[in-house]
Protein backbone atom coordinates (compact mmCIF):
# COMPACT_ATOMS: atom_id res chain seq x y z
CA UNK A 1 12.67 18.44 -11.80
CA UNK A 2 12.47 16.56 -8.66
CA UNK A 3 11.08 18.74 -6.83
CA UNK A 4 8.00 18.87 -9.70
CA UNK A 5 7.80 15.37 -9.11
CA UNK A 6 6.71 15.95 -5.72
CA UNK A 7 4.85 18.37 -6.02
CA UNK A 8 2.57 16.48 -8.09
CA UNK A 9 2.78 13.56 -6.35
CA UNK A 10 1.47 15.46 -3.18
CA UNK A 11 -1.14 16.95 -5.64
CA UNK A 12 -2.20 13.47 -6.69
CA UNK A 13 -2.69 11.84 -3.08
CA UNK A 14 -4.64 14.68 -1.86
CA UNK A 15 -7.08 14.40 -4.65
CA UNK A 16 -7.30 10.93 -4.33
CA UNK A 17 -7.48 10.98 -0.45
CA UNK A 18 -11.47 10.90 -0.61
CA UNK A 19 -12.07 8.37 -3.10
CA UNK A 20 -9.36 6.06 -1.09
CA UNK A 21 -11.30 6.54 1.95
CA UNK A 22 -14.66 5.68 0.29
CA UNK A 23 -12.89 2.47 -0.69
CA UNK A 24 -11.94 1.49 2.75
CA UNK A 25 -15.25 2.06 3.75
CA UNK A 26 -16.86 0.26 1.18
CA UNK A 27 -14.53 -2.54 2.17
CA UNK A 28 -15.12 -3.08 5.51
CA UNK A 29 -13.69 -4.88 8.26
CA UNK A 30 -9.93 -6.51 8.42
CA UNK A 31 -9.85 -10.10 7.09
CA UNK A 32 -6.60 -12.74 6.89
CA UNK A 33 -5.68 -12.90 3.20
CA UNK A 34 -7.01 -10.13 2.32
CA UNK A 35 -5.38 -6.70 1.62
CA UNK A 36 -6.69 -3.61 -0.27
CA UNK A 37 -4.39 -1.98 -3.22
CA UNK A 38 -5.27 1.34 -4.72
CA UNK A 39 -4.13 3.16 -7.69
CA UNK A 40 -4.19 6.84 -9.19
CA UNK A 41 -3.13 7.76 -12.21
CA UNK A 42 -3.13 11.45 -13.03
CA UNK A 43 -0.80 13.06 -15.94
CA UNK A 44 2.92 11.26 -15.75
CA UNK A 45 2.36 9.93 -11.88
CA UNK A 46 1.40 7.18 -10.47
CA UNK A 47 0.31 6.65 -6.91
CA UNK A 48 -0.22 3.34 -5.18
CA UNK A 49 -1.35 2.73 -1.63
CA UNK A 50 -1.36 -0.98 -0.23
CA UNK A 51 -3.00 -2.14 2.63
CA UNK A 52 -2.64 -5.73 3.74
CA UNK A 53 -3.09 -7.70 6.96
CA UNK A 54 0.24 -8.57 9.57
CA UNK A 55 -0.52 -12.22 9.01
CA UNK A 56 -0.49 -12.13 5.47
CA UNK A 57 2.76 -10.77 5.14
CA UNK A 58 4.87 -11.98 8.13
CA UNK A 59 2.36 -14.97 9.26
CA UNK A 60 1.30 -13.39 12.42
CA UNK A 61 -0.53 -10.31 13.95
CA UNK A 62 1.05 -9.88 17.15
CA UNK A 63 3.90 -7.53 17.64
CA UNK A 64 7.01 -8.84 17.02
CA UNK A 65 8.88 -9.33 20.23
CA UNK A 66 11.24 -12.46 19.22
CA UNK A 67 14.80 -11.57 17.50
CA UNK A 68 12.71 -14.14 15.12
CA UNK A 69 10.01 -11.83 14.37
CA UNK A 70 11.33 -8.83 14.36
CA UNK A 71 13.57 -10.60 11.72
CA UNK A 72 10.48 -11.54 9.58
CA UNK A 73 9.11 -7.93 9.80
CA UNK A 74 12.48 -6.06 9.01
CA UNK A 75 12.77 -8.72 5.73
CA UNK A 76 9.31 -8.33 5.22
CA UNK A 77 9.36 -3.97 4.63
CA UNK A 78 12.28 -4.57 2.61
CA UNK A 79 10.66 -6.61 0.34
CA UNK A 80 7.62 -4.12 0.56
CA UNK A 81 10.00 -1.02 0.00
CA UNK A 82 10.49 -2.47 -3.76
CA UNK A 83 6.97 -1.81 -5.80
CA UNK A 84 8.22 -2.82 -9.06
CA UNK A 85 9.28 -6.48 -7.43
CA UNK A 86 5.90 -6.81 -6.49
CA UNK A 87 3.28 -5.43 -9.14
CA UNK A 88 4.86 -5.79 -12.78
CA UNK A 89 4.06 -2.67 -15.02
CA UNK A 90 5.14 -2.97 -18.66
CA UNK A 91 8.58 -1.95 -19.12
CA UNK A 92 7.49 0.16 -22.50
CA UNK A 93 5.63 2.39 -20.01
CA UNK A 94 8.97 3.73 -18.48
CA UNK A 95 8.15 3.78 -14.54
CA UNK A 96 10.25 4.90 -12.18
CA UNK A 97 10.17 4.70 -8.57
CA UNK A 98 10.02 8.56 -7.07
CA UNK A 99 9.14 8.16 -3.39
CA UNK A 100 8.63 4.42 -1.36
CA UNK A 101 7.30 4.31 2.38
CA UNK A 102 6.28 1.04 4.24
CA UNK A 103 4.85 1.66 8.32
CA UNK A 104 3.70 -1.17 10.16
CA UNK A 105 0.68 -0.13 11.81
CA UNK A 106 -1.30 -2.18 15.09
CA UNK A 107 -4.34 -1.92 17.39
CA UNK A 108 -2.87 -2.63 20.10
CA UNK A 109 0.29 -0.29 19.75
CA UNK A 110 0.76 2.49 17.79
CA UNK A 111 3.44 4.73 17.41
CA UNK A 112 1.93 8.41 17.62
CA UNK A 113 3.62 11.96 17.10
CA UNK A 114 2.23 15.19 17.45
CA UNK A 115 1.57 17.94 19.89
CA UNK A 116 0.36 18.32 23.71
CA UNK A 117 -2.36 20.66 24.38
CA UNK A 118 0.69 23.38 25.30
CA UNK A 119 2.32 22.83 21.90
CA UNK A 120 5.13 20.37 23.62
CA UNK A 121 5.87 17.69 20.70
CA UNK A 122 5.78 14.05 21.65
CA UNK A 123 6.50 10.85 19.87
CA UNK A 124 5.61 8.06 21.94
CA UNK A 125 4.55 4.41 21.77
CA UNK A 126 0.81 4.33 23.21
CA UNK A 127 -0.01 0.09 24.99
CA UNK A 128 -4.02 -0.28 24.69
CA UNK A 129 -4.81 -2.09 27.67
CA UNK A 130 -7.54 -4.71 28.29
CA UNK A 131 -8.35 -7.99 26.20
CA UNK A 132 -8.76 -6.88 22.68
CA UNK A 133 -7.57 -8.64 20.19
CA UNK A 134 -3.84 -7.06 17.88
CA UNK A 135 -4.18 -7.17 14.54
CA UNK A 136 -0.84 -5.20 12.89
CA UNK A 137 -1.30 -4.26 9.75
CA UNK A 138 1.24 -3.01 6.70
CA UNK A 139 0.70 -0.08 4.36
CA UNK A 140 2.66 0.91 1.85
CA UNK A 141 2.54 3.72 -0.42
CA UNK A 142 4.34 5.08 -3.35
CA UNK A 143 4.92 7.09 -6.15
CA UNK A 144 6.12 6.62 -9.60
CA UNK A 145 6.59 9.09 -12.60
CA UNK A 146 6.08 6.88 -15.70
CA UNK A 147 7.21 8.01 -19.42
CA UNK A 148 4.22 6.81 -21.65
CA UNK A 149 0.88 6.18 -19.06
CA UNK A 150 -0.89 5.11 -21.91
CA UNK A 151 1.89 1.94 -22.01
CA UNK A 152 0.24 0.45 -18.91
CA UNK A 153 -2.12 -1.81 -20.72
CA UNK A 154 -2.18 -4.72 -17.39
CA UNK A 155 -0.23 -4.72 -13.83
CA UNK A 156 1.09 -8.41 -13.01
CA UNK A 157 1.69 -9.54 -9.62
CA UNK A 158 4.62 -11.23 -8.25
CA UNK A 159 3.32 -9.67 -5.05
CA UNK A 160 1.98 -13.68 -4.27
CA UNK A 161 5.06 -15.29 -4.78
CA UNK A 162 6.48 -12.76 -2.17
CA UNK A 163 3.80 -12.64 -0.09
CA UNK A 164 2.56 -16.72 0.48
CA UNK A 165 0.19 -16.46 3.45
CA UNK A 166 -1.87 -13.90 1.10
CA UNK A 167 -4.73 -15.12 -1.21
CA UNK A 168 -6.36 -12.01 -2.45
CA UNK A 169 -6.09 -8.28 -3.18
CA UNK A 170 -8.86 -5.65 -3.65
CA UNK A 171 -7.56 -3.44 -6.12
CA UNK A 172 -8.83 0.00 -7.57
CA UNK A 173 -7.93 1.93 -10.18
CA UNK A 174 -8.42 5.70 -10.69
CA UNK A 175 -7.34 7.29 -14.18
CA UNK A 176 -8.89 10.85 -15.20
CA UNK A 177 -11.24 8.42 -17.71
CA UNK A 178 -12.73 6.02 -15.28
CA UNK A 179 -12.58 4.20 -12.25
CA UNK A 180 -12.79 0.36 -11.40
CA UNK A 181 -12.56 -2.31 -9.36
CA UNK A 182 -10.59 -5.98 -9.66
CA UNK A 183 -10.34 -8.95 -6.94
CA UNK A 184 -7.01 -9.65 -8.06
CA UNK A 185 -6.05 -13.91 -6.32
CA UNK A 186 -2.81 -15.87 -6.28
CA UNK A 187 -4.70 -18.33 -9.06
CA UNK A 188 -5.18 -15.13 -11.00
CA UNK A 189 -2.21 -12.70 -10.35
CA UNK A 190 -3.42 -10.33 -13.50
CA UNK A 191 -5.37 -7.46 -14.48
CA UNK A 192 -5.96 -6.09 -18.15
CA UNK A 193 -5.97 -2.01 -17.76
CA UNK A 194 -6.86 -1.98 -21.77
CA UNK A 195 -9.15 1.34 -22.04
CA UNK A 196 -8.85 3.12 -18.73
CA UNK A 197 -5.59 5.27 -19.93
């Protein structure tokens, strides 16, 4: 059974790959207090993918050198590695958590694995040099097999009690009916799903 549950989450985030990508696109360029959420619903999954600005979730961009920030980062992903703390689905539709994964992600330093041009493997931490600006950057993403999809009639967000520094989230939604869009703020932490199941 778990390995179905896989399996179709894989099958979901491929097929939603290109529509998230169009998104970002759409979106544009990094901004404080503002982060991107996206959701896919297909059969009895659900797939989110969050995307939200270093500053709004730890208070800076820079990489965390102090014992202090590294402190506020580690905190941070462990708040992040527990969805249904952060956006409220209806208990009646039966969600589970199947898979969780939170990366911190920077201009300035990335950590990259992969292959040399003679098939060697690396994994090694690559130091942009020059003046640019670094501007981290956590994603999330994560997986949920829900009993009843047609249960989720709104998503709440406790996400901005969390989260202070952050003011706003992009969010979309993909069902096999429709697709559609929602600024989601702190002063309105809601969004009515009603119809798109």
């Amino acid at each position: 059974m778990r390995r179905r549950i896989l399996i179709a989450a894989t099958i979901l985030a491929l097929t939603a790959t290109q529509a998230f990508a169009e998104l970002k696109r759409q979106l544009g360029t990094h901004q404080h207090g503002h982060g991107t959420l996206n959701l896919a619903i297909e059969g009895q999954s659900l797939q989110m993918e969050l995307e939200v600005p270093g500053a709004d979730i730890v208070g800076f961009e820079h990489a965390a050198g102090s014992a202090g920030d590294q402190a506020k980062v580690k905190a941070a992903k462990k708040k992040l590695s527990e969805p249904l703390a952060l956006f409220a689905l209806p208990t009646a539709a039966g969600c589970k958590i199947a898979s969780s994964s939170v990366m911190v992600e920077g201009e300035k330093e990335t950590k990259r694995s992969g292959h040399d041009a003679h098939g060697h493997s690396h994994d090694e931490k690559h130091q942009d040099e020059g003046n640019q600006e670094s501007h981290s950057e956590f994603r999330a993403e994560y997986a949920f097999t829900c009993a009843d999809m047609n249960a989720i009639t709104e998503v709440a967000f406790p996400y901005f009690e969390a989260f202070p520094n952050s003011e706003e989230l992009a969010v979309t939604i993909i069902t096999d009916k429709s697709q559609k869009a929602f600024e989601v703020t702190r002063k309105n932490p809601f969004i009515d799903l009603r119809g798109m199941m």
